[in-house]
Protein backbone atom coordinates (compact mmCIF):
# COMPACT_ATOMS: atom_id res chain seq x y z
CA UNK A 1 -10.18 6.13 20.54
CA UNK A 2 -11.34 7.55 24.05
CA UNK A 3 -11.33 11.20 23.99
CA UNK A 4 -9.17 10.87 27.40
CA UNK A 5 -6.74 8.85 25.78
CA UNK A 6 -6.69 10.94 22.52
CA UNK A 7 -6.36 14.00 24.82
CA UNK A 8 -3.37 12.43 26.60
CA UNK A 9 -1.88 11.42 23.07
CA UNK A 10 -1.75 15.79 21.98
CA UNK A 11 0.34 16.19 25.07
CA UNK A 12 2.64 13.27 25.09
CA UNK A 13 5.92 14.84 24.66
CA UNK A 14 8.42 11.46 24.45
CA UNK A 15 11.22 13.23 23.44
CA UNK A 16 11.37 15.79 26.50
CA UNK A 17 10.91 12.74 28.84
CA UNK A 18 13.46 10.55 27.60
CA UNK A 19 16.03 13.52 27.64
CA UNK A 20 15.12 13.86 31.16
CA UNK A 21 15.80 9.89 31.73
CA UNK A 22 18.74 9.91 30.34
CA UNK A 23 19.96 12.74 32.67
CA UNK A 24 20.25 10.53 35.46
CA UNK A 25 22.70 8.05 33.72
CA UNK A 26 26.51 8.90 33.97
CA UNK A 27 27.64 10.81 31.00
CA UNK A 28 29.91 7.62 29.23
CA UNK A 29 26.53 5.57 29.93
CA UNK A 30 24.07 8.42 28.48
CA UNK A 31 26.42 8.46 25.64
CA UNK A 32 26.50 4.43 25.38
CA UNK A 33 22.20 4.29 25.31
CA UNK A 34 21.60 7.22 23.36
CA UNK A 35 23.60 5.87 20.53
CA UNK A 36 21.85 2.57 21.00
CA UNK A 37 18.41 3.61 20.45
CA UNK A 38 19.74 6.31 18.17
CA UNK A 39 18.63 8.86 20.71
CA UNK A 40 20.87 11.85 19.64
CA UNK A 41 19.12 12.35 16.31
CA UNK A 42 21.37 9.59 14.29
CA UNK A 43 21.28 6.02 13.07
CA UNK A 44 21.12 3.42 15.83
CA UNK A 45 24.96 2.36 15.99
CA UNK A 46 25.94 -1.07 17.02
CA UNK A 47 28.07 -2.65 19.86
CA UNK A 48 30.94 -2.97 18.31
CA UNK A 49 30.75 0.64 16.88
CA UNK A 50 30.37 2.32 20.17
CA UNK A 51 32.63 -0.28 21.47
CA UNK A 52 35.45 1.14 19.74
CA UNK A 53 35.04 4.82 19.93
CA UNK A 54 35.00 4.25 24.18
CA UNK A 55 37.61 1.11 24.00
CA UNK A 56 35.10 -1.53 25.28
CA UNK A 57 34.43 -4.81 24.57
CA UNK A 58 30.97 -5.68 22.62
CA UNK A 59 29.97 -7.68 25.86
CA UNK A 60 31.19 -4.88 28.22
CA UNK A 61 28.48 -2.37 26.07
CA UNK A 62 25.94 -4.64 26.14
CA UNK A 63 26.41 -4.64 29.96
CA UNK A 64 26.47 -0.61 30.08
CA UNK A 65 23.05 -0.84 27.60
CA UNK A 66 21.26 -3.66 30.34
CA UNK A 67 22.68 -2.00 33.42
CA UNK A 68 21.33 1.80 31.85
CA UNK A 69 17.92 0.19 31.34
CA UNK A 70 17.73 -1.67 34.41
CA UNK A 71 18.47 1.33 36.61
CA UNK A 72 15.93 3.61 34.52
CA UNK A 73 13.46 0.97 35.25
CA UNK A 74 14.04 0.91 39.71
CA UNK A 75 13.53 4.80 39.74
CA UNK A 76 10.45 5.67 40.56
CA UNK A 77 9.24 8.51 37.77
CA UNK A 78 5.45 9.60 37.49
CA UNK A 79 6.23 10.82 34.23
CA UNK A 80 7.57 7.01 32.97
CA UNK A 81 4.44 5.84 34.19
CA UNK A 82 2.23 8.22 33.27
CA UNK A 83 3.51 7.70 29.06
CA UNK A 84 3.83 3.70 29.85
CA UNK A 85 0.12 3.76 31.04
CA UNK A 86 -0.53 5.65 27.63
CA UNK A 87 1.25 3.42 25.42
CA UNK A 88 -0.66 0.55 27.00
CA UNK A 89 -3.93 1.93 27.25
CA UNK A 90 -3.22 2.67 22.94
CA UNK A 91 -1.96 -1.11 22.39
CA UNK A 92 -4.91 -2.27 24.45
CA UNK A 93 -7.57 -0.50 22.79
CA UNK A 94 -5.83 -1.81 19.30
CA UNK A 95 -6.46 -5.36 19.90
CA UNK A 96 -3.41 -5.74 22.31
CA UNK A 97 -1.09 -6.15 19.35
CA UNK A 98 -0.11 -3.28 16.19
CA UNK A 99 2.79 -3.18 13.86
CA UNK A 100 5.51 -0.41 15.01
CA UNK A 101 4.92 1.48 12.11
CA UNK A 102 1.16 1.41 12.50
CA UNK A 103 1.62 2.52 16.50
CA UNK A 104 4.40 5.11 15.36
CA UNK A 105 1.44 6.95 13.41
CA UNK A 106 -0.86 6.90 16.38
CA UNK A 107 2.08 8.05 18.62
CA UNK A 108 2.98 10.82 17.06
CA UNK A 109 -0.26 12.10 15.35
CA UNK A 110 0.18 12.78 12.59
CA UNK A 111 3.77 13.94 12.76
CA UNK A 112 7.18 11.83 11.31
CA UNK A 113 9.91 13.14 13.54
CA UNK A 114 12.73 10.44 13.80
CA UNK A 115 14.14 11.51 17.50
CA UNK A 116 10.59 11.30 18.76
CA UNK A 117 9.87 7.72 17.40
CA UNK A 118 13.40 6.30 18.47
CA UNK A 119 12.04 7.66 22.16
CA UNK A 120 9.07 6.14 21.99
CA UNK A 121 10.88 2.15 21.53
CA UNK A 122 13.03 3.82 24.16
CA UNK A 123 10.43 4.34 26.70
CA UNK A 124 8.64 0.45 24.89
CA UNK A 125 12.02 -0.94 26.01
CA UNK A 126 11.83 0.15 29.56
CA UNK A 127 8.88 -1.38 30.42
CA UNK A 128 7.66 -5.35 30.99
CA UNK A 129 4.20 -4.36 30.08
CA UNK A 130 5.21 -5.01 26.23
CA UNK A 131 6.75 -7.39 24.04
CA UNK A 132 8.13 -6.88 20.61
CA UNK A 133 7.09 -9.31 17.61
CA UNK A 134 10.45 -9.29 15.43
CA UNK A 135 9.72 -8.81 11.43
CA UNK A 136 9.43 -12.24 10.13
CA UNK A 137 8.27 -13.74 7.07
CA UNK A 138 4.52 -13.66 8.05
CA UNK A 139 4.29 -10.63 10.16
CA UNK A 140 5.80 -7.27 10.33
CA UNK A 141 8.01 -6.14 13.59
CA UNK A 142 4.82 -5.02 16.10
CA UNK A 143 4.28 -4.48 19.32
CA UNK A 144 1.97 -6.35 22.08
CA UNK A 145 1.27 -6.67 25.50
CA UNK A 146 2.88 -9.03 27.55
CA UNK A 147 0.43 -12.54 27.41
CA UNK A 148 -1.52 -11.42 23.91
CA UNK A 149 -2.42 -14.84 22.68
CA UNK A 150 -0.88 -15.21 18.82
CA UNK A 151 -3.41 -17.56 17.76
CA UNK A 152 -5.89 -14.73 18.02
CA UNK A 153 -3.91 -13.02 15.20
CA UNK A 154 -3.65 -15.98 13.27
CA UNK A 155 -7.19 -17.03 13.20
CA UNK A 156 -8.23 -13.50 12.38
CA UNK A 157 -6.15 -13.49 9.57
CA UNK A 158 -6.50 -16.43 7.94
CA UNK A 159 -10.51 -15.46 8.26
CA UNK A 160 -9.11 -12.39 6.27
CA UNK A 161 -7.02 -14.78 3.59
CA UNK A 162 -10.20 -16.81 3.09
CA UNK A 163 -12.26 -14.05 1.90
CA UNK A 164 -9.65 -12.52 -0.56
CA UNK A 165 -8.84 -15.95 -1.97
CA UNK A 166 -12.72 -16.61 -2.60
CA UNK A 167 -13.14 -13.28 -3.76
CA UNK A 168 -10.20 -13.05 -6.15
CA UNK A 169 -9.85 -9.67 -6.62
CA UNK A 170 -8.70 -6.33 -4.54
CA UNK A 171 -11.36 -5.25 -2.82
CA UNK A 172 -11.80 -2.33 -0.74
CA UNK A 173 -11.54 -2.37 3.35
CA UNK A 174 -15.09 -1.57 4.23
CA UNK A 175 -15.72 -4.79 1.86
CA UNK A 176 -14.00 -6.94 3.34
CA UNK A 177 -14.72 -5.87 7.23
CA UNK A 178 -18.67 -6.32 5.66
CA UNK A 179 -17.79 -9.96 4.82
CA UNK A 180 -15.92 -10.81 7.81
CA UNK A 181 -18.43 -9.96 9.81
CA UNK A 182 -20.90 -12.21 7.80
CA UNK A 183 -18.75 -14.77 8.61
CA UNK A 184 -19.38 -17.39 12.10
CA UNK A 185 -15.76 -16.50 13.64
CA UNK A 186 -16.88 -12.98 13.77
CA UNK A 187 -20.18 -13.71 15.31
CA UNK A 188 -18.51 -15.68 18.21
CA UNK A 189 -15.75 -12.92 19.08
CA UNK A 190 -17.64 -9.79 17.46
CA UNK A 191 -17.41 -8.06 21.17
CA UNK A 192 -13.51 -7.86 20.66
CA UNK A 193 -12.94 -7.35 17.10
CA UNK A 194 -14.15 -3.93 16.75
CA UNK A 195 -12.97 -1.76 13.34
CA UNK A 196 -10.29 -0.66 15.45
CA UNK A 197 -8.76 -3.97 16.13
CA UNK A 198 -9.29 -5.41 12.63
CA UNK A 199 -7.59 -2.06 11.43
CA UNK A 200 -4.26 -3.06 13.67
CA UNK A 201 -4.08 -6.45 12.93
CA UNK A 202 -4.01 -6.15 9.45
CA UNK A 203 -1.37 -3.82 10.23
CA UNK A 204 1.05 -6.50 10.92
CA UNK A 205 -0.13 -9.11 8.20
CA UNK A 206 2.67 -9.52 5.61
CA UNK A 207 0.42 -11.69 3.53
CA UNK A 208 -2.36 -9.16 3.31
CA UNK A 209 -1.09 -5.70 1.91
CA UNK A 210 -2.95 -2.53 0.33
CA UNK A 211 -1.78 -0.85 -2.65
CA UNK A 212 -1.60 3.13 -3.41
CA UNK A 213 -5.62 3.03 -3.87
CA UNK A 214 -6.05 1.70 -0.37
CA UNK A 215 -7.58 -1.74 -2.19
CA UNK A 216 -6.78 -4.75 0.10
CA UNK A 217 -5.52 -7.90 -1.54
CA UNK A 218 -3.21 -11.22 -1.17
CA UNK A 219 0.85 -9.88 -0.87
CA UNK A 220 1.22 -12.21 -4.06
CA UNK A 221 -1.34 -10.62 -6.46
CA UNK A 222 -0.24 -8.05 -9.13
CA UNK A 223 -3.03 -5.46 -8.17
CA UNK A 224 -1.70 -5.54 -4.78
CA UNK A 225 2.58 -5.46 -5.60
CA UNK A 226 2.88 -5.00 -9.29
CA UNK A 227 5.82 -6.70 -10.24
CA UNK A 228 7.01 -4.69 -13.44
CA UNK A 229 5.94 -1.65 -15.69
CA UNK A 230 2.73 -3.99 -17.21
CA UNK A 231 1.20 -4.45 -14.29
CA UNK A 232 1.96 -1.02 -13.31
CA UNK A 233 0.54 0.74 -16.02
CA UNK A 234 -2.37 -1.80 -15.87
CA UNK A 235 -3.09 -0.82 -12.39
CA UNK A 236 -2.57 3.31 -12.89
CA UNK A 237 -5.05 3.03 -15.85
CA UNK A 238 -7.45 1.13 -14.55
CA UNK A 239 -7.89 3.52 -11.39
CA UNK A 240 -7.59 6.53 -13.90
CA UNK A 241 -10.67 5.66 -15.50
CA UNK A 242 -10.22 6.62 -19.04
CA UNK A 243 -7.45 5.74 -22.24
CA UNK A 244 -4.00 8.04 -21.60
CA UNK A 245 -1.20 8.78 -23.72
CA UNK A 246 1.63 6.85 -22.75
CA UNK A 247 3.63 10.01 -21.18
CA UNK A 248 0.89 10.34 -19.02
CA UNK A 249 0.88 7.08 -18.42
CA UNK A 250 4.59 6.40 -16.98
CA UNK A 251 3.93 9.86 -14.86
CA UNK A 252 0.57 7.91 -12.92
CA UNK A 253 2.94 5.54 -12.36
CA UNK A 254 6.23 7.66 -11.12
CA UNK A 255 3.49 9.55 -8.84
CA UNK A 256 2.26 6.35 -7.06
CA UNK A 257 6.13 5.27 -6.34
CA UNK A 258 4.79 1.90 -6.35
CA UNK A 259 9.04 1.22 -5.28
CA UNK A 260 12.29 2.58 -5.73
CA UNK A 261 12.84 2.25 -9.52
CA UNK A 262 11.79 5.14 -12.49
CA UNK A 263 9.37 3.76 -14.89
CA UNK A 264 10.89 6.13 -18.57
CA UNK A 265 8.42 6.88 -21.18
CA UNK A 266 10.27 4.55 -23.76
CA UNK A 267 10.08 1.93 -21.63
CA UNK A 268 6.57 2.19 -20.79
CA UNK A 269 5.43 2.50 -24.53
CA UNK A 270 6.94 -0.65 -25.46
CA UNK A 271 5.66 -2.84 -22.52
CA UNK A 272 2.19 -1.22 -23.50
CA UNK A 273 2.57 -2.59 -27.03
CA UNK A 274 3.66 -5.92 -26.60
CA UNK A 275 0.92 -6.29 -23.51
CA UNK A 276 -2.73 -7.59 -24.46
CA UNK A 277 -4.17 -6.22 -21.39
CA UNK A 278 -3.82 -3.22 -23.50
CA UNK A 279 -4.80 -1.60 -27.09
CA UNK A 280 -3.07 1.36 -28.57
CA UNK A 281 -6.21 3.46 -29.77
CA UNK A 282 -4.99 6.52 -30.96
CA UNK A 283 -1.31 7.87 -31.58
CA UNK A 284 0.67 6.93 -28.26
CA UNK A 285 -2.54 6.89 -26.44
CA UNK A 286 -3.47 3.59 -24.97
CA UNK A 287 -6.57 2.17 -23.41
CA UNK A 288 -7.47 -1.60 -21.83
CA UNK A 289 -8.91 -3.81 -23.04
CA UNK A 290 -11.22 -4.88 -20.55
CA UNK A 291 -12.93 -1.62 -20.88
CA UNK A 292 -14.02 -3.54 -24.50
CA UNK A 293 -11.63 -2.71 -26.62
CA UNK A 294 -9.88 -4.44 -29.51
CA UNK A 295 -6.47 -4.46 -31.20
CA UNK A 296 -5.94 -3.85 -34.66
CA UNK A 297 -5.69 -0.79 -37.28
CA UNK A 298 -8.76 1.47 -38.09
CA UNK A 299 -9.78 -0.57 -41.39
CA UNK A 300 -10.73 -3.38 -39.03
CA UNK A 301 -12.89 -1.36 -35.98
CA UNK A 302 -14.86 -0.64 -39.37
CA UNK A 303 -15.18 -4.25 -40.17
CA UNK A 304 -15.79 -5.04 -36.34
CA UNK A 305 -18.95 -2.37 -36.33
CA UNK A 306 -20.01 -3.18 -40.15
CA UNK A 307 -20.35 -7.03 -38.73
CA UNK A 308 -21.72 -5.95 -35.25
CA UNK A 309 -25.00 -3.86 -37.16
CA UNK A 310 -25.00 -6.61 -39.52
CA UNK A 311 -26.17 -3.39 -42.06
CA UNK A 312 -24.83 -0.80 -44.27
CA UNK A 313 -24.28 2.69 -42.17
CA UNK A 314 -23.61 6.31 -43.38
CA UNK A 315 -20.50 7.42 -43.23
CA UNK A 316 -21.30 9.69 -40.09
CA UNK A 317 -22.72 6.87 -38.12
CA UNK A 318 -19.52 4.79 -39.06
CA UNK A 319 -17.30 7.73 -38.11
CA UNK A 320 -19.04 8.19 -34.74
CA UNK A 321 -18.83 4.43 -33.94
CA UNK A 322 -14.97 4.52 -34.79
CA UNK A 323 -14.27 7.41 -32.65
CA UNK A 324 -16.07 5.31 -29.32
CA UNK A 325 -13.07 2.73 -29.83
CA UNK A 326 -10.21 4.70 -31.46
CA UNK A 327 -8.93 8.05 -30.68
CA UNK A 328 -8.44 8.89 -34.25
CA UNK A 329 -8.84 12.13 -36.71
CA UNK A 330 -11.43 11.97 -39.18
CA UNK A 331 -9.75 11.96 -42.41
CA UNK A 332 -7.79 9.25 -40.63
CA UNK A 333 -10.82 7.34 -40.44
CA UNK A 334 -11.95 8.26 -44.31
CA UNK A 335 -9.20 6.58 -45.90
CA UNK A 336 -9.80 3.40 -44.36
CA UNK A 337 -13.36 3.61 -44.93
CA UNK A 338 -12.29 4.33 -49.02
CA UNK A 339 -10.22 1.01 -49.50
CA UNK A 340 -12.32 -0.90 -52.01
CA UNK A 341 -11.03 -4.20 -51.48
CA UNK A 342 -12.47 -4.04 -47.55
CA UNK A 343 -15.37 -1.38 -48.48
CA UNK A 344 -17.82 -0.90 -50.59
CA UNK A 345 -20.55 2.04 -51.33
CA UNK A 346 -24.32 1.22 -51.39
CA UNK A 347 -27.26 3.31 -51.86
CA UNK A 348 -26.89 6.72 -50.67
CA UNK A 349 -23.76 7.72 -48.64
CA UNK A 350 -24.19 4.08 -46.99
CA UNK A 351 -21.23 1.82 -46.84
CA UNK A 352 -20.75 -2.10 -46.11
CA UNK A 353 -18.77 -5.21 -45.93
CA UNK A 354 -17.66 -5.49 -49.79
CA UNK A 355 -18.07 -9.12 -49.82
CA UNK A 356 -21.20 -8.45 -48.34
CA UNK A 357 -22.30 -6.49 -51.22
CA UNK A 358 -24.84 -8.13 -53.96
């Protein structure tokens, strides 16, 4: 952002000002807005609520709330214009549209205070300069000014939809600003869309989310909103890097509070069996199998390597070739190795496929 507007954003002080607003409102009709916007620190309460705690009517409220904001708006305050010209000169340099949450986090920088964000769609609310976008099934509630052109948005995004649907996988944001800007949309409007502006309108996209590894994807895709523990564990382990026991395993996944429910160990180990997108390689410790792993007990890893060297190997090299695919103890690996009926000894300290065996 402009250093002048970043400077003006470590002083803005929303809070203070509003208090000061609301001191030139009669006491019953300070009361009456600050419980509206949930100015006082609390939930934002509803007509009827307030209605009844001051005997009034819902419409008679809602005629205090208009009349408040109305006379807020006639006084002439250098201070209200001063943070209105901020809050503009923010939206504006953001494309002209961002999601509340997204324009919350510039706001504030960096902090989360609740009083100070209910202020700032206070001081929103007072002016004509912006209109709100209510949450909806495509977009998320945001912010614009007054005459921002939707289909802007739109085409944007469905520039954005093209590229993940083509693609077909989560890919990061850098990647997928990189292809956009391949694309002849971008070329056409590239004066407007800077990082900046891409940055806020995804912000409002329902149908374009990022998950806990900042990967960008389609809403509907399971490395984007994993639906149960599965895809949870899938997604954990596959940004982990390496096999896990399953303990540590249900912990990735309680640390990335993917939502509100508690993935439990037991739970977790018996999706991880049942699930092919995954092979239990050692005792409780699991590993996928993309990574080129295969299911099945140590006796056949030894027939899988036996047939992939298509020749007899010592014992060591058959021990070493085990432990790449199975987190296993040696003697572990010995007794499989001395079944007869899969086994068989040749030469010296050299073992092969016993039907292979002449």
């Amino acid at each position: 952002m402009g250093s002048q507007t970043q400077n003006s954003l470590n002083e803005f002080q929303p809070t203070t000002l509003v208090n000061n607003l609301l001191a030139l409102l009669k006491e019953r009709d300070r009361e009456i807005v600050a419980k509206r916007f949930g100015l006082a620190g609390s939930e934002m309460e509803t007509l009827e609520g307030i209605g009844k705690k001051h005997s009034l009517t819902r419409e008679r409220v809602r005629q205090i709330e208009k009349d408040s904001l109305n006379f807020l708006k006639k006084q002439n305050i250098p201070e209200l214009d001063t943070a209105v010209q901020l809050i503009f000169d923010t939206v504006k340099e953001h494309g002209n549209i961002v999601s509340e949450e997204y324009l919350m986090q510039i706001l504030q920088v960096g902090k989360t205070d609740f009083k100070e964000r209910q202020s700032i769609k206070f001081l929103l609310s007072l002016s004509s300069q912006f209109k709100n976008l209510g949450d909806s099934s495509e977009y998320l509630e945001a912010w614009h000014i007054a005459g921002f052109d939707l289909s802007k948005l739109e085409q944007v995004l469905a520039e954005f939809e093209k590229i993940l649907t083509t693609t077909g996988h989560v890919i990061s944001q850098d990647e997928l600003y990189q292809q956009f800007k391949e694309t002849d949309f971008y070329k056409q409007h590239q004066m407007e869309l800077t990082d900046r502006v891409l940055k806020s309108y995804l912000s409002v996209a329902k149908s374009i989310q990022i998950n806990p590894y900042n990967e960008i994807g389609l809403k509907n895709w399971n490395e984007v909103r994993p639906r149960d523990v599965g895809d949870k564990a899938y997604l954990v382990l596959k940004h982990h890097g390496k096999p896990e026991h399953y303990s540590e395993i249900t912990k990735l996944i309680n640390d990335n509070k993917f939502d509100n429910r508690t993935a439990y160990q037991e739970t977790v180990h018996n999706e991880l069996i049942k699930d092919s997108r995954f092979v239990l390689i050692g005792r409780g410790i699991y590993a996928l199998t993309e990574w080129g792993y295969k299911r099945g007990v140590v006796a056949d890893v030894i027939k899988e390597i036996l047939i992939s060297f298509n020749r007899p190997l010592t014992r060591d090299e058959i021990i070493n070739e085990v432990m790449k695919r199975r987190q296993v103890k040696r003697n572990t690996i010995l007794v499989g190795l001395s079944n007869r009926k899969n086994f068989q000894k040749v030469g010296k300290d050299k073992y092969a496929l016993a039907n292979n065996v002449e």
